[in-house]
Protein backbone atom coordinates (compact mmCIF):
# COMPACT_ATOMS: atom_id res chain seq x y z
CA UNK A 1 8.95 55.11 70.46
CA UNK A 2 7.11 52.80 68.07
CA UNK A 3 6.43 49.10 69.38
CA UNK A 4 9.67 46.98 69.13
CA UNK A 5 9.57 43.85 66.15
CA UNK A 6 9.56 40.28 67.73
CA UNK A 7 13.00 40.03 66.23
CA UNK A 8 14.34 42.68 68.98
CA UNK A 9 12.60 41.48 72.01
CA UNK A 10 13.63 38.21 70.65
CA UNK A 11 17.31 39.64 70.95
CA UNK A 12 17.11 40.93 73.89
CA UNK A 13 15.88 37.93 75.46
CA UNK A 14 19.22 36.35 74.02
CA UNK A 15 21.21 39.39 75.23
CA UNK A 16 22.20 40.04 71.82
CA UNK A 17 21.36 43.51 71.81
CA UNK A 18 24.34 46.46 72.21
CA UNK A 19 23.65 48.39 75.57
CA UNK A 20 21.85 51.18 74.29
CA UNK A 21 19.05 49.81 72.50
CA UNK A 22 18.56 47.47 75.69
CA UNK A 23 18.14 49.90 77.67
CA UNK A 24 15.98 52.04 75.22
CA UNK A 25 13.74 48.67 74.89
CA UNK A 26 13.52 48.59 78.50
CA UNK A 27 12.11 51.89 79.04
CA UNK A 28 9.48 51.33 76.20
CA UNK A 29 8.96 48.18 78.00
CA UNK A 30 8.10 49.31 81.27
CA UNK A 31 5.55 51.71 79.66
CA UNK A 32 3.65 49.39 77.16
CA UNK A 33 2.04 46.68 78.54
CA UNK A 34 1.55 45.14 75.35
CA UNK A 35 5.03 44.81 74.35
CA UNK A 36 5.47 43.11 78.02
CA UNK A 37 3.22 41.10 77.52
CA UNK A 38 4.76 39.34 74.30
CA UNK A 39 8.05 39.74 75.65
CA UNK A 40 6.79 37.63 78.27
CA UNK A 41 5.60 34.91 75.94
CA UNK A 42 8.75 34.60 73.92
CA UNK A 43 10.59 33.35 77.40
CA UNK A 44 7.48 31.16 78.14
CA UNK A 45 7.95 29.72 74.80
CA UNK A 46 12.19 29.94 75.37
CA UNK A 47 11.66 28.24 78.45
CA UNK A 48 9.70 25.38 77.08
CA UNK A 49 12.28 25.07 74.71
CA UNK A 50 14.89 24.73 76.85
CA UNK A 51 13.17 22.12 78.81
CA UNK A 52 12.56 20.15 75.34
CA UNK A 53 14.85 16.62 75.95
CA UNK A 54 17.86 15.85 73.75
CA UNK A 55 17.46 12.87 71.36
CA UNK A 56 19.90 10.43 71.96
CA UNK A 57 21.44 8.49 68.93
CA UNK A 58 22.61 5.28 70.84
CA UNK A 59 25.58 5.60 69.02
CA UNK A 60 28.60 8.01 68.05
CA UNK A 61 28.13 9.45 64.32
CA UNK A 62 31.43 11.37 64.37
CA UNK A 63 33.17 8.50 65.18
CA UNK A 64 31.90 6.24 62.56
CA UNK A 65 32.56 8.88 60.13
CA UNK A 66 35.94 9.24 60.64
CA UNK A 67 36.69 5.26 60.41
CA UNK A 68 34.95 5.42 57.25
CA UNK A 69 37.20 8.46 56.42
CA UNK A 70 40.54 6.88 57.50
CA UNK A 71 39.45 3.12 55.71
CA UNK A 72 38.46 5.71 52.05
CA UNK A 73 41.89 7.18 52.73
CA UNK A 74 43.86 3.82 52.89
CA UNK A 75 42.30 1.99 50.24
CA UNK A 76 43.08 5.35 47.81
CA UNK A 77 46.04 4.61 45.37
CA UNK A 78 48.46 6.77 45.75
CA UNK A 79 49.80 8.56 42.70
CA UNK A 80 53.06 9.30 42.40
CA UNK A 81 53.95 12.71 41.09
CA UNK A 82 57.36 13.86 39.21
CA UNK A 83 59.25 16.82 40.50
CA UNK A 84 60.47 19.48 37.93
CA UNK A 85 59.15 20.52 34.59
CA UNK A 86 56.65 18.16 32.93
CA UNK A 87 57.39 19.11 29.82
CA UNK A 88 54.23 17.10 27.99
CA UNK A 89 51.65 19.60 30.36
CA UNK A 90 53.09 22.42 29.13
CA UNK A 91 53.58 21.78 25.89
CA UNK A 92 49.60 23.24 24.81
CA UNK A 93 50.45 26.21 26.65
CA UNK A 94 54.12 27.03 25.04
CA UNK A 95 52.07 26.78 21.85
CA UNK A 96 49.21 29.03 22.12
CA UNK A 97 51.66 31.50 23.62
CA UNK A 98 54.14 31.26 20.41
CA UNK A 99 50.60 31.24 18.12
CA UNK A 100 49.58 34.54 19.72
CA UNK A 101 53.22 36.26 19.61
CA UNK A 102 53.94 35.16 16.00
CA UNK A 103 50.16 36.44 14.51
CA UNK A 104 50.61 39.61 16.83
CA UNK A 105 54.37 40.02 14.73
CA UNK A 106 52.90 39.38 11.36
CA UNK A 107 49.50 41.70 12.11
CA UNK A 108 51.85 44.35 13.52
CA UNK A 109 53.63 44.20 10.49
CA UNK A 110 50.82 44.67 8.27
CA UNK A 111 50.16 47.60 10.43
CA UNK A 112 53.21 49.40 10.14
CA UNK A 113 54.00 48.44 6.52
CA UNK A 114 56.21 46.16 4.95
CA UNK A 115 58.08 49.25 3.53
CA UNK A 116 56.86 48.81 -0.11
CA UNK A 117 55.46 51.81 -1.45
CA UNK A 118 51.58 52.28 -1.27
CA UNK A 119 49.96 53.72 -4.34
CA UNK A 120 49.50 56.86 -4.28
CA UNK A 121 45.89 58.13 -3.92
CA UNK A 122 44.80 59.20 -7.18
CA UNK A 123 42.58 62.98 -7.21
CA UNK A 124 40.05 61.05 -8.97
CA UNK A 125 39.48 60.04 -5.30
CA UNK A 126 39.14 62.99 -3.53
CA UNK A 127 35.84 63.49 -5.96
CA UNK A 128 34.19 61.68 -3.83
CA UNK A 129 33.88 64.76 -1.59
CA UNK A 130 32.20 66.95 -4.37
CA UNK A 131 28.81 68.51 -3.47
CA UNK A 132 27.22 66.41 -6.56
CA UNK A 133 27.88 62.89 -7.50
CA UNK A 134 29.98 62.28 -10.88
CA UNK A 135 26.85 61.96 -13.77
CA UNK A 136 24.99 63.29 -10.87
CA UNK A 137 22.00 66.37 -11.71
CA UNK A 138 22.16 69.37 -9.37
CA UNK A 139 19.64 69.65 -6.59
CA UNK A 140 19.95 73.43 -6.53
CA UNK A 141 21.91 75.50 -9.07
CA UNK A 142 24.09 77.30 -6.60
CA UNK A 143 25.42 74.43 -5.68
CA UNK A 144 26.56 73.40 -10.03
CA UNK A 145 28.39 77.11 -9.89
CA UNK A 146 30.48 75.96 -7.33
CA UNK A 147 34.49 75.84 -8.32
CA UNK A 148 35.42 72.18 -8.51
CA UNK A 149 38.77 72.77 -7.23
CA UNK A 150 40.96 69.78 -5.87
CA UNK A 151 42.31 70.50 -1.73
């Protein structure tokens, strides 16, 4: 097994390490004196830690906060709010909705014709497809010989 990270002796210190890999850290433990010898400078360095004093404030912070909480509270007007429809905050979104269904009707219709006849494409138009331009010269004379037939 290769040498643990500080990170995993660190959590095994804390005993946040599941049951297997404690007891697989162990083993390597008892046979690498190394490793036991940093694991026993992160509890030195725990220990010292622990013994570290708390700082006092002198006075109680979450209590203060929550006066100045409950006296922001109080001095907040309270707004008084209508029940039902508010007719006036809808009204921007009643009209986007009817802009969006009436231009979808009238581009639908476009789509699907208003019935009136469309011209009739011409044959004229289908010369487009020839193999040379109108007033066009041939590349290659095969292709002059070919039948100008319509489809």
């Amino acid at each position: 097994m290769n040498c643990p990270r500080t990170e995993d002796l660190s959590a095994l210190i804390d005993h946040a390490l599941p049951a297997h890999a404690q007891v697989a850290l162990q083993q390597h433990l008892h046979a690498c004196p190394l490793c036991s010898q940093h694991l026993a400078a992160l509890q030195a360095q725990r220990q010292q830690l622990l013994a570290l004093p708390s700082p006092a404030l002198g006075f109680d912070l979450a209590a203060q906060l929550q006066d100045r909480l409950a006296h922001d509270l109080a001095q907040r007007p309270t707004r008084s709010r209508r029940t039902g429809w508010n007719l006036l905050g809808w009204m921007p979104t009643g009209l986007a909705a009817g802009a969006a269904l009436v231009s979808g009707v009238w581009l639908g219709g476009l789509l699907l014709g208003t019935g009136a006849a469309l011209p009739a494409a011409s044959p004229a138009m289908a010369r487009v497809f020839d193999p040379v331009p109108p007033g066009g010269l041939c590349a290659a004379a095969e292709i002059c010989r070919l039948p100008r037939t319509l489809p």
